[in-house]
Protein backbone atom coordinates (compact mmCIF):
# COMPACT_ATOMS: atom_id res chain seq x y z
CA UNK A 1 -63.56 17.82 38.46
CA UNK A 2 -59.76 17.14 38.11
CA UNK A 3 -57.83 15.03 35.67
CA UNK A 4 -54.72 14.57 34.32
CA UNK A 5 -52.89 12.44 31.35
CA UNK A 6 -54.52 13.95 28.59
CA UNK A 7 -53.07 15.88 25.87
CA UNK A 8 -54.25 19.01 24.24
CA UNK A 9 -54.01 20.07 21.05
CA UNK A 10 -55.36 23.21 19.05
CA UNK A 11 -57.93 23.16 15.99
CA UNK A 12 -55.02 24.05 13.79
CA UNK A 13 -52.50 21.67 15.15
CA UNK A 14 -50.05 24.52 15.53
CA UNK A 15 -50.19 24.00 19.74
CA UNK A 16 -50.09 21.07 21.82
CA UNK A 17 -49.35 20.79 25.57
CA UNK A 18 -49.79 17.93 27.91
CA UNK A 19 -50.97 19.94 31.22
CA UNK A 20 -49.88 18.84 35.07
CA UNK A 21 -53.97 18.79 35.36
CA UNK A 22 -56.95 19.47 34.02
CA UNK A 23 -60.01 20.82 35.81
CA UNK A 24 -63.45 21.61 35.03
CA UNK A 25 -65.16 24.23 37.07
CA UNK A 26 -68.53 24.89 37.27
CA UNK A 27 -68.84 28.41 39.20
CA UNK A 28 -66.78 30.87 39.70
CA UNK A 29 -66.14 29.41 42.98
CA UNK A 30 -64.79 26.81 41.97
CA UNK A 31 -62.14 28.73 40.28
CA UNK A 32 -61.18 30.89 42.45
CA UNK A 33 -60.72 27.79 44.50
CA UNK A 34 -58.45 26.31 41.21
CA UNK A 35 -56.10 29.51 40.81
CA UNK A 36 -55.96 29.54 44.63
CA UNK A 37 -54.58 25.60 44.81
CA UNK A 38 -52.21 26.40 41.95
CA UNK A 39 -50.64 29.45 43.84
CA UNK A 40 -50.03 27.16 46.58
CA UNK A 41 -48.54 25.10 44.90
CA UNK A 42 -46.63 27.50 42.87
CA UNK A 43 -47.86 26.72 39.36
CA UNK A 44 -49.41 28.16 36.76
CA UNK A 45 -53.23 29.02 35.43
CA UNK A 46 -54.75 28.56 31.73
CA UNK A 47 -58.07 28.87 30.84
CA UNK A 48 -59.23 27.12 27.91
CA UNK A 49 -61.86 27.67 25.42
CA UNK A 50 -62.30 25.82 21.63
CA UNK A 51 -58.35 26.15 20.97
CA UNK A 52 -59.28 27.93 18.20
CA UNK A 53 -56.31 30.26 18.64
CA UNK A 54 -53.85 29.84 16.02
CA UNK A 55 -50.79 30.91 18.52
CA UNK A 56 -49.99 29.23 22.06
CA UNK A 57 -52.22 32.11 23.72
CA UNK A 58 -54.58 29.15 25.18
CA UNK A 59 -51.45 26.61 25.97
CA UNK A 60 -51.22 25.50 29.79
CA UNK A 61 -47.90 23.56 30.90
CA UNK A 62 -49.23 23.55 34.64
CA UNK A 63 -53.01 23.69 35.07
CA UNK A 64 -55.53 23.86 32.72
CA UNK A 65 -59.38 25.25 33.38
CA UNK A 66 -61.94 23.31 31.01
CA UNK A 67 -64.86 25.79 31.15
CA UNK A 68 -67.25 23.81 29.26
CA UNK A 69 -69.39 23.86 32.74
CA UNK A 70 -69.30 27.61 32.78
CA UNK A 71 -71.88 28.35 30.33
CA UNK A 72 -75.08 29.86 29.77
CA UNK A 73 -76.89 33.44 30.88
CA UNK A 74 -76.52 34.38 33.90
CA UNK A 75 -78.85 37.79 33.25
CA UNK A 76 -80.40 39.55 30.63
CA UNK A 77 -82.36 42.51 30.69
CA UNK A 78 -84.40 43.19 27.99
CA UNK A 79 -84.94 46.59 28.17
CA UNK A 80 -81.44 47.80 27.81
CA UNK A 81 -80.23 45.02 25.49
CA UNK A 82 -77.56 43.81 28.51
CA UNK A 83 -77.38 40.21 28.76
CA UNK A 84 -74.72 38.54 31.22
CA UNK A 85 -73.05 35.28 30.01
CA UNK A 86 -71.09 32.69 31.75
CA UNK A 87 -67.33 32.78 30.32
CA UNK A 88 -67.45 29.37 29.09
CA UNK A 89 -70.74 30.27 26.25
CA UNK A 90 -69.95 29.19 22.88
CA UNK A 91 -71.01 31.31 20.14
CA UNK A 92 -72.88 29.05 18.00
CA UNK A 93 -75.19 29.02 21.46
CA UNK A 94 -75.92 32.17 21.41
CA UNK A 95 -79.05 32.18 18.60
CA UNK A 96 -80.81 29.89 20.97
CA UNK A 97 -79.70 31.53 24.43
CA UNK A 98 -80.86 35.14 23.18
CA UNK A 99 -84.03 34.14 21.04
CA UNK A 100 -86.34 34.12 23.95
CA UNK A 101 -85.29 37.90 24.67
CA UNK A 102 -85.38 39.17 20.84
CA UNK A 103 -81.70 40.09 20.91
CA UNK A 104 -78.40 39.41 19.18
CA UNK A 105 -74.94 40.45 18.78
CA UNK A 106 -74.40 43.30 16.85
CA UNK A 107 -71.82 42.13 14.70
CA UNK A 108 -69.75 38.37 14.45
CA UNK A 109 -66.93 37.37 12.84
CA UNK A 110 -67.40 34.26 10.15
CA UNK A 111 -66.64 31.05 12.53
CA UNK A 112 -68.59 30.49 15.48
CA UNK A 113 -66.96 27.50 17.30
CA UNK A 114 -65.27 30.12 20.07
CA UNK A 115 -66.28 30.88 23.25
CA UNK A 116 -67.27 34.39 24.50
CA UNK A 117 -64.65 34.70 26.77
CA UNK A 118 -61.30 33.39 24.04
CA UNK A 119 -63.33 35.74 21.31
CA UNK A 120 -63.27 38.65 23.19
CA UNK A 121 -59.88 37.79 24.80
CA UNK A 122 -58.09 37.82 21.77
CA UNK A 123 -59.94 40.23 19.59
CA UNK A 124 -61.79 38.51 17.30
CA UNK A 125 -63.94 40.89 14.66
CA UNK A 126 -66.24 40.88 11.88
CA UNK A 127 -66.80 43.33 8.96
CA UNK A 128 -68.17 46.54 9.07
CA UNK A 129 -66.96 50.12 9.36
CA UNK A 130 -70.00 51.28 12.31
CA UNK A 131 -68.81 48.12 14.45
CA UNK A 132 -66.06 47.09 16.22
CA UNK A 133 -64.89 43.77 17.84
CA UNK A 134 -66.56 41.41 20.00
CA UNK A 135 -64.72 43.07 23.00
CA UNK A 136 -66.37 46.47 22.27
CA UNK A 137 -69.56 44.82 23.19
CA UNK A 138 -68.04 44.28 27.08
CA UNK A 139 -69.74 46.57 28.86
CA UNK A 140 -68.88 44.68 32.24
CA UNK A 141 -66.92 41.29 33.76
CA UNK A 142 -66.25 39.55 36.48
CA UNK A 143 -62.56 38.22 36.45
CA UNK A 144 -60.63 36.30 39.10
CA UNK A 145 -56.94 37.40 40.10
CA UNK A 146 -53.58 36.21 40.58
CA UNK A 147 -54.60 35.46 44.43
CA UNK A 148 -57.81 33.98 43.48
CA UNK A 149 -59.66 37.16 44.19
CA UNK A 150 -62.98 37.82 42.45
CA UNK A 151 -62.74 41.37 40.42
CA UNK A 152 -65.99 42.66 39.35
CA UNK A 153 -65.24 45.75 36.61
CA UNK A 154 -67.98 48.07 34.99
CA UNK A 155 -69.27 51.20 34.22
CA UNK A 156 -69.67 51.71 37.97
CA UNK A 157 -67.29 50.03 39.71
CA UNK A 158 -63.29 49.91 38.95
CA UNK A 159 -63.94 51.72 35.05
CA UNK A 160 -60.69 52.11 34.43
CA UNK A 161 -59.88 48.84 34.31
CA UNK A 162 -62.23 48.06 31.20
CA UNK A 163 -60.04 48.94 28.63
CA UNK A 164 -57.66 46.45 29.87
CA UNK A 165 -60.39 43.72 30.73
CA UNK A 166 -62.26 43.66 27.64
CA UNK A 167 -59.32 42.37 25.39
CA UNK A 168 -57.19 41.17 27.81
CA UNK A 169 -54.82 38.21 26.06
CA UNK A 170 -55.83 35.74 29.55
CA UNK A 171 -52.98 37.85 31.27
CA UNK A 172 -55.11 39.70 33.90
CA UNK A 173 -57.32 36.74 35.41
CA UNK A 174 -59.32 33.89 34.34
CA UNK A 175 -63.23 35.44 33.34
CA UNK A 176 -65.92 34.05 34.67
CA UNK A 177 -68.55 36.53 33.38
CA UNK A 178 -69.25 39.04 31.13
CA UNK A 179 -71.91 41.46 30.16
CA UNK A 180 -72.66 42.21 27.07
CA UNK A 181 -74.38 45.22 25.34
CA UNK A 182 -76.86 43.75 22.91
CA UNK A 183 -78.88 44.60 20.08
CA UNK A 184 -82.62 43.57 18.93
CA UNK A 185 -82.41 40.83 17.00
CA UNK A 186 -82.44 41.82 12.84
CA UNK A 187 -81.92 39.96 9.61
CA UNK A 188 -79.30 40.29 7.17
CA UNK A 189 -79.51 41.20 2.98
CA UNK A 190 -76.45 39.17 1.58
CA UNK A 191 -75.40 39.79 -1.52
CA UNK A 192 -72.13 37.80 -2.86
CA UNK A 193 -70.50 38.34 -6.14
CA UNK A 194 -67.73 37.83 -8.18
CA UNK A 195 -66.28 40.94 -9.64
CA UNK A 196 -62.44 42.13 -11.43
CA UNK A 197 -60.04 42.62 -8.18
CA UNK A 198 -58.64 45.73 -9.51
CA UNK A 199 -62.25 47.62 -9.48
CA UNK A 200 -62.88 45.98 -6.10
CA UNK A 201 -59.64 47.64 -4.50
CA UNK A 202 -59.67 50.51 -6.47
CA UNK A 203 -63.45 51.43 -4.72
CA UNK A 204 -62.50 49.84 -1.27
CA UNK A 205 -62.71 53.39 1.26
CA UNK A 206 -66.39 53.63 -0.70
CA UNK A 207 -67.94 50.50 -0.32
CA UNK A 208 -66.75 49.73 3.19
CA UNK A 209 -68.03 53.60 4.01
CA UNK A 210 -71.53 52.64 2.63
CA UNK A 211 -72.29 49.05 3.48
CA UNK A 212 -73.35 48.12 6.50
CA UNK A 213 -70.96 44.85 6.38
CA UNK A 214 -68.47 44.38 3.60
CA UNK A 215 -65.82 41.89 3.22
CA UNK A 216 -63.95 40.44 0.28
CA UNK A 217 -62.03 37.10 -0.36
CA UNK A 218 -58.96 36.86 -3.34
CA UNK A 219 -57.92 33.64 -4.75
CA UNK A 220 -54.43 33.84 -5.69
CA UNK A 221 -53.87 33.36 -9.12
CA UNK A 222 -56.88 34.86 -10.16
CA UNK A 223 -57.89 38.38 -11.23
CA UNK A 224 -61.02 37.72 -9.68
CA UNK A 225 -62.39 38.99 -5.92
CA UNK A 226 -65.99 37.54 -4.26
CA UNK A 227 -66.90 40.26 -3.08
CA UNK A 228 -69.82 40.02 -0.04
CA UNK A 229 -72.18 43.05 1.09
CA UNK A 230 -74.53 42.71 3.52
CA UNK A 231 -77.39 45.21 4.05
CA UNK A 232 -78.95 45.20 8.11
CA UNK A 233 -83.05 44.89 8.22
CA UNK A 234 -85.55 44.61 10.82
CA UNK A 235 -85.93 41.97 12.85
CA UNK A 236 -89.28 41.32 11.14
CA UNK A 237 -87.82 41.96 7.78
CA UNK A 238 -89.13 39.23 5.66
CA UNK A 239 -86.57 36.07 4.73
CA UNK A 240 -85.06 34.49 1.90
CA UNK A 241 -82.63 31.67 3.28
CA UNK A 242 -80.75 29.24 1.12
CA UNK A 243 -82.43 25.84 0.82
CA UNK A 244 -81.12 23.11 2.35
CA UNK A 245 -79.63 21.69 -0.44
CA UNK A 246 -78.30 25.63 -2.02
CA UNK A 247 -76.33 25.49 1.62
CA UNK A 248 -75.21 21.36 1.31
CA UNK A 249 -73.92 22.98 -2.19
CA UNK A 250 -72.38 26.23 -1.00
CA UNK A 251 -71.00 25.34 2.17
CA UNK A 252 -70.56 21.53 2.32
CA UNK A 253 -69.81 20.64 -1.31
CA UNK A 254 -67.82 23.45 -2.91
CA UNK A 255 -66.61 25.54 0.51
CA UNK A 256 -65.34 22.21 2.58
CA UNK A 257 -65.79 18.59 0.23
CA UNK A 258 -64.44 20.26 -3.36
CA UNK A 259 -62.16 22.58 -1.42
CA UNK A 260 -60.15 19.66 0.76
CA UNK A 261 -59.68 18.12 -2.08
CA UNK A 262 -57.82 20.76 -4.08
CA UNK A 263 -55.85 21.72 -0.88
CA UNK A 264 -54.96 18.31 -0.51
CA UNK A 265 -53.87 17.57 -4.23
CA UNK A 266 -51.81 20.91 -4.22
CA UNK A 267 -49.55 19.28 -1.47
CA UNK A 268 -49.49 16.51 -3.51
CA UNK A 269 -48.49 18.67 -6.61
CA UNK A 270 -48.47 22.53 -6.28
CA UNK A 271 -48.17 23.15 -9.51
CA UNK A 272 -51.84 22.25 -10.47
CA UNK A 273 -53.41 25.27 -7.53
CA UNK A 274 -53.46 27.96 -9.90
CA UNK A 275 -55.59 25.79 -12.31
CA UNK A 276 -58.07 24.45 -9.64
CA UNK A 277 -57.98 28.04 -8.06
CA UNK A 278 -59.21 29.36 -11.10
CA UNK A 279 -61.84 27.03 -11.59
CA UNK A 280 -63.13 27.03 -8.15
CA UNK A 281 -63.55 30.79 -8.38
CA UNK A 282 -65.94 30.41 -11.54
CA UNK A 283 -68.14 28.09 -9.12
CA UNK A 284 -67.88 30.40 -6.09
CA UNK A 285 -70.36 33.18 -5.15
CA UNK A 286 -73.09 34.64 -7.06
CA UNK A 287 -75.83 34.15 -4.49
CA UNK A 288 -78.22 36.05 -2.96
CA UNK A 289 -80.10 35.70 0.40
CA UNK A 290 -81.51 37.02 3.41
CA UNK A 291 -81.33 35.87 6.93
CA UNK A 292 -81.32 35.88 10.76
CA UNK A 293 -77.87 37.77 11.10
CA UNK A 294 -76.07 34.76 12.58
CA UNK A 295 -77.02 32.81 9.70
CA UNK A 296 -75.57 35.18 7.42
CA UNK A 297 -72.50 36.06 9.18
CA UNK A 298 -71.50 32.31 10.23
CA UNK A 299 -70.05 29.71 8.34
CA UNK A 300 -69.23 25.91 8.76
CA UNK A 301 -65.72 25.63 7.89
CA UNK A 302 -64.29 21.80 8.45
CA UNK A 303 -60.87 22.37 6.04
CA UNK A 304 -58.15 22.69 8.53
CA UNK A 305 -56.28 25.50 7.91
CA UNK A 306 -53.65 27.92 9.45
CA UNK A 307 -53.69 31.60 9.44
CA UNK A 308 -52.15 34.85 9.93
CA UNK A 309 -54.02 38.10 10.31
CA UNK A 310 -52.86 41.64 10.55
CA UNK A 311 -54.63 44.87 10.74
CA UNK A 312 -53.82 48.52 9.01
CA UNK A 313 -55.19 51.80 8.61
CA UNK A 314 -57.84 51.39 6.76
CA UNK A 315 -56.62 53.24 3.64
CA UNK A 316 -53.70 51.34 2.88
CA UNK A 317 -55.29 48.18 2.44
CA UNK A 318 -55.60 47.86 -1.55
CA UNK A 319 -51.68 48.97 -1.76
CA UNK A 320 -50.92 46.18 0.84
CA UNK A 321 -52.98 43.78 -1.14
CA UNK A 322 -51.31 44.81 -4.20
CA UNK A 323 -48.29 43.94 -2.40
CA UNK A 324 -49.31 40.46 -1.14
CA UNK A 325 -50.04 39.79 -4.94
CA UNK A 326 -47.23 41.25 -6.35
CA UNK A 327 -44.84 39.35 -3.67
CA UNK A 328 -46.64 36.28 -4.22
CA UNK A 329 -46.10 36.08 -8.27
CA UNK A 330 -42.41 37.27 -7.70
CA UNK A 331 -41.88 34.53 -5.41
CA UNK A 332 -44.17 31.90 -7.95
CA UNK A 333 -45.79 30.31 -4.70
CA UNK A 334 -48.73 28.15 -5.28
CA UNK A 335 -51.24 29.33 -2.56
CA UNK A 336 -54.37 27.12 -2.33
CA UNK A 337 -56.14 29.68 -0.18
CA UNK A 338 -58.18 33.12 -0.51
CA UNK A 339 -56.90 36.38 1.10
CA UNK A 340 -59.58 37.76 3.27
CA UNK A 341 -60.46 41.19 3.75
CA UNK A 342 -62.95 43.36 5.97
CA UNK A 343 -62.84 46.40 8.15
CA UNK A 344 -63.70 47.81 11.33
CA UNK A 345 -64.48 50.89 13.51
CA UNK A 346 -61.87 52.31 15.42
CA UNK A 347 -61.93 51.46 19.36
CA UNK A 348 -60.52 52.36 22.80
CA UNK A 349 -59.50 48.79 24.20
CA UNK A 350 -55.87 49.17 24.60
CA UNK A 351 -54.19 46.02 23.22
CA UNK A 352 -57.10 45.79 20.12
CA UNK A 353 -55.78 45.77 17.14
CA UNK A 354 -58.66 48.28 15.97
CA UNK A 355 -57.21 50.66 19.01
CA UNK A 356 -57.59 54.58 17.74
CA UNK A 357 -57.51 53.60 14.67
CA UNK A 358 -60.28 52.61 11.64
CA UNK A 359 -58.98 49.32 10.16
CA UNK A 360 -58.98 47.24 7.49
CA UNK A 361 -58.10 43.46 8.31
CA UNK A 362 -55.89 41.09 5.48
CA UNK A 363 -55.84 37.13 7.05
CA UNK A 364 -53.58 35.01 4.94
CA UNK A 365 -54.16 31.23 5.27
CA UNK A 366 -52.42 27.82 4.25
CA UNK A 367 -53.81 24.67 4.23
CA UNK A 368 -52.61 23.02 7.56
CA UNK A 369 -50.20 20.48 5.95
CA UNK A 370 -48.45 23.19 4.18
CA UNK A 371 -45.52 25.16 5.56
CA UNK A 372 -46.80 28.47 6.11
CA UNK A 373 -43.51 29.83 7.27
CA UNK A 374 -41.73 31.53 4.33
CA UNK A 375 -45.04 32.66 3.00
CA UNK A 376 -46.22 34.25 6.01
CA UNK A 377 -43.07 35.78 7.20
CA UNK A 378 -42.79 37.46 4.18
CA UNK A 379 -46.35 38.90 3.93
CA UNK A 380 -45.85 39.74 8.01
CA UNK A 381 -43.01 42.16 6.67
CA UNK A 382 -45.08 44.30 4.22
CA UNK A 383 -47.90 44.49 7.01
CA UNK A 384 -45.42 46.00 9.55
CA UNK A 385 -44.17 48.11 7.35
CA UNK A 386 -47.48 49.49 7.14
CA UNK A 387 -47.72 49.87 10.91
CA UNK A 388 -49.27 46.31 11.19
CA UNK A 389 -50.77 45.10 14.25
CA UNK A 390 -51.12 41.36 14.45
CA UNK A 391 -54.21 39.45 15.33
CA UNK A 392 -53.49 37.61 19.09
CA UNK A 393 -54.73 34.47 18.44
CA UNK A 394 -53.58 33.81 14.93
CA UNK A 395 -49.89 33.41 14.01
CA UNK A 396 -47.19 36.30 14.14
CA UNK A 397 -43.92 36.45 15.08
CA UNK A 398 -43.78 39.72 16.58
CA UNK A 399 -42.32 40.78 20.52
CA UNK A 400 -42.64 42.49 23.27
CA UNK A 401 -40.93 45.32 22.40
CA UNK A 402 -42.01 45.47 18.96
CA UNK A 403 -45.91 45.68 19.88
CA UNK A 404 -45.04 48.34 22.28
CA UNK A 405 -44.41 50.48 19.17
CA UNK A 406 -47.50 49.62 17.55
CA UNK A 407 -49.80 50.30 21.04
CA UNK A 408 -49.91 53.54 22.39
CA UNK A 409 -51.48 52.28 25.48
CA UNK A 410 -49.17 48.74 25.77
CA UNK A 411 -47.58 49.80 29.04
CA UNK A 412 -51.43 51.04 30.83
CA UNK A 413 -51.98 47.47 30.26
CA UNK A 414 -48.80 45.99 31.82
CA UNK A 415 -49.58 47.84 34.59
CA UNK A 416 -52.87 46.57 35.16
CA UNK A 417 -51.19 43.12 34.68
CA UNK A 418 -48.81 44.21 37.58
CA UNK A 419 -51.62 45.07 39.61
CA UNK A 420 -54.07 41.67 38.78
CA UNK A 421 -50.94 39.53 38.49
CA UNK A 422 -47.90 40.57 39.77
CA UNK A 423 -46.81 36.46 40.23
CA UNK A 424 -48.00 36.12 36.99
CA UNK A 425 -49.69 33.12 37.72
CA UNK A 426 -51.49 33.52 33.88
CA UNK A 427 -48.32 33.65 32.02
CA UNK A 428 -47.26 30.87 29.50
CA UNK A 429 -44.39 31.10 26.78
CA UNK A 430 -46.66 33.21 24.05
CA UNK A 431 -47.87 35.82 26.46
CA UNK A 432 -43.80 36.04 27.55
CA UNK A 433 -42.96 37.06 24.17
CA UNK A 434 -45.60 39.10 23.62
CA UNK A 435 -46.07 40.92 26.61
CA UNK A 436 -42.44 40.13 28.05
CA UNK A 437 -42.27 38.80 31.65
């Protein structure tokens, strides 16, 4: 299906872009048909997912690929845990695709709205020190070219290439599948409380080392962290959920309903967040539950929001949090929202930010009719002075040239780029600064 007019704008309403034309394939096919028609015509090729990239990774001038139609499994084998999905799978899906073969993803990051293909395309992660991204879990694709070729990479057929594929930015083709090493399914322990910052960063190295998934959030102006742990079971563990009103409460009330509100009154006056920030962190947390993992790892989040991410070596993260705090009361900002913080294992996809390297992650936020500007180019400047590596589909400001000195393997990856797309038929303005043309 093609269509044109329309424009398209991002979750955050950072990005918007009224493409040449829009169209919606349905098989893989049918794309390689698309890129094909738009290198005849000389234009360019952007896949799109949820747009819920912070950055312009997603942004198409020339043609845009809808791949709403391109969704489901393809395969799964339940034996070896391998499942194939179609690029276009959303993640919230996933519980229902996988339930009939008892498996699940062995780790997830906290929204779900993505689909498999922009997760894993931009690096998206969850918590936990044994597990690394999304993209780790590639264990095959099928991608189509620059010329409109069909590329099938694995374990058995073009292997080098998977270090490239896996987190690949859109730059190297448009991916129409992708197989997935899986895990039976299991249930989750989650434990959330609130406890003194200081003792929080002060044991960080040991409680990421011994939970199986921790994470913690920091309301500015507070001396307070929540601090979540979550312990893996058996699939057959027994379960605890939340009621459905304990989740209205948690997630609908407090997280999103109470939450909007202060984020919209501090724009209205800053000077009352530190109050309200203080107060919402007495009502926050304190719960205890167990779960299917997705339930447990998920959350609906409906507060618009923008957000910068960067990941470190692991063991610097409380002194660049001390940092972020210190910076912030020096500079007597009024920030409405938490700092997260989690970890993960180090990995071998080239252009992941976990690359060689165990990391701890610190995502800044503002709400999205705030400036984040001044704040996060000044918290961007402690984190590369820590060796930062930015997260590539939340905001940054960083180059080319800068990343290359942050990526051992930055240049393997152009050259695969030269090799899948030498007319760069996948480039747009954020993968020219980033990746340079």
């Amino acid at each position: 299906m093609t269509a044109s007019g329309a424009v398209w704008r991002n979750w955050a309403r950072t990005e918007s872009v009224r493409p040449k034309r829009v169209e919606r394939p349905a098989t893989a096919g049918a794309v390689q048909r698309a890129v094909a028609a738009a290198a005849a015509s000389g234009l360019r090729v952007k896949p799109v997912g949820s747009g819920h990239s912070f950055t312009g990774i997603a942004v198409a001038p020339d043609v845009q690929l809808d791949l709403t139609d391109l969704s489901g499994v393809i395969d799964a084998d339940v034996a070896t845990g391998r499942v194939t999905l179609a690029a276009g799978t959303r993640l919230h899906e996933l519980p229902r695709l996988l339930a009939p073969y008892g498996l699940a993803l062995p780790n997830m990051g906290d929204i779900d709205k993505q689909t498999i293909a922009g997760a894993t395309s931009t690096g998206t992660h969850g918590t936990g020190l044994a597990f690394g991204g999304l993209a780790t879990q590639i264990v095959g694709a099928k991608l189509v070219d620059g010329a409109g070729e069909l590329v099938t990479v694995s374990e058995t057929e073009r292997p080098e290439l998977l270090p490239a594929v896996r987190l690949g930015l859109g730059a190297l083709g448009v991916l129409v599948e992708m197989t997935l090493q899986l895990v039976p399914r299991f249930v989750l322990h989650a434990v959330e409380r609130p406890e003194p910052l200081d003792a929080v960063l002060e044991g960080w190295l040991d409680r990421v080392r011994r939970a199986d998934h921790f994470d913690l959030y920091w309301f500015p102006h507070t001396d307070t962290a929540l601090a979540k742990t979550n312990t893996r079971l058996p699939g057959d563990a027994p379960r605890k959920p939340r009621g459905r009103l304990a989740r209205w409460v948690d997630d609908e009330l407090l997280a999103n309903g109470a939450y909007r509100a202060i984020c919209g009154l501090g724009v209205a006056a800053p000077a009352t967040t530190p109050f309200f920030a203080r107060k919402l962190d007495k009502v926050t947390g304190d719960r205890d539950f167990t779960d299917f993992s997705p339930a447990v790892f998920t959350t609906n989040r409906t507060v618009r929001f923008r957000e910068m991410e960067y990941a470190v070596p692991l063991e610097v993260v409380p002194e660049a949090l001390r940092e972020v705090r210190a910076l912030i009361e020096r500079r007597g900002w009024r920030i409405s929202f938490p700092i997260e913080v989690r970890a993960a294992a180090s990995d071998d996809n080239w252009l992941s930010t976990a690359y060689g390297r165990d990391t701890g992650y610190l995502a800044v936020h503002r709400y999205f009719r705030e400036d984040p500007g001044e704040y996060f180019a000044a918290v961007e400047q402690i984190m590369v002075g820590f060796g930062g590596r930015p997260h590539w589909g939340k905001l940054h400001s960083r180059t080319a040239a800068q990343l290359r000195e942050v990526y051992p393997r930055f240049d393997d990856f152009l050259l695969v780029r030269e090799e899948l797309d030498p007319e760069r038929r996948f480039a747009n303005p954020y993968l020219e600064r980033v990746l340079g043309a």
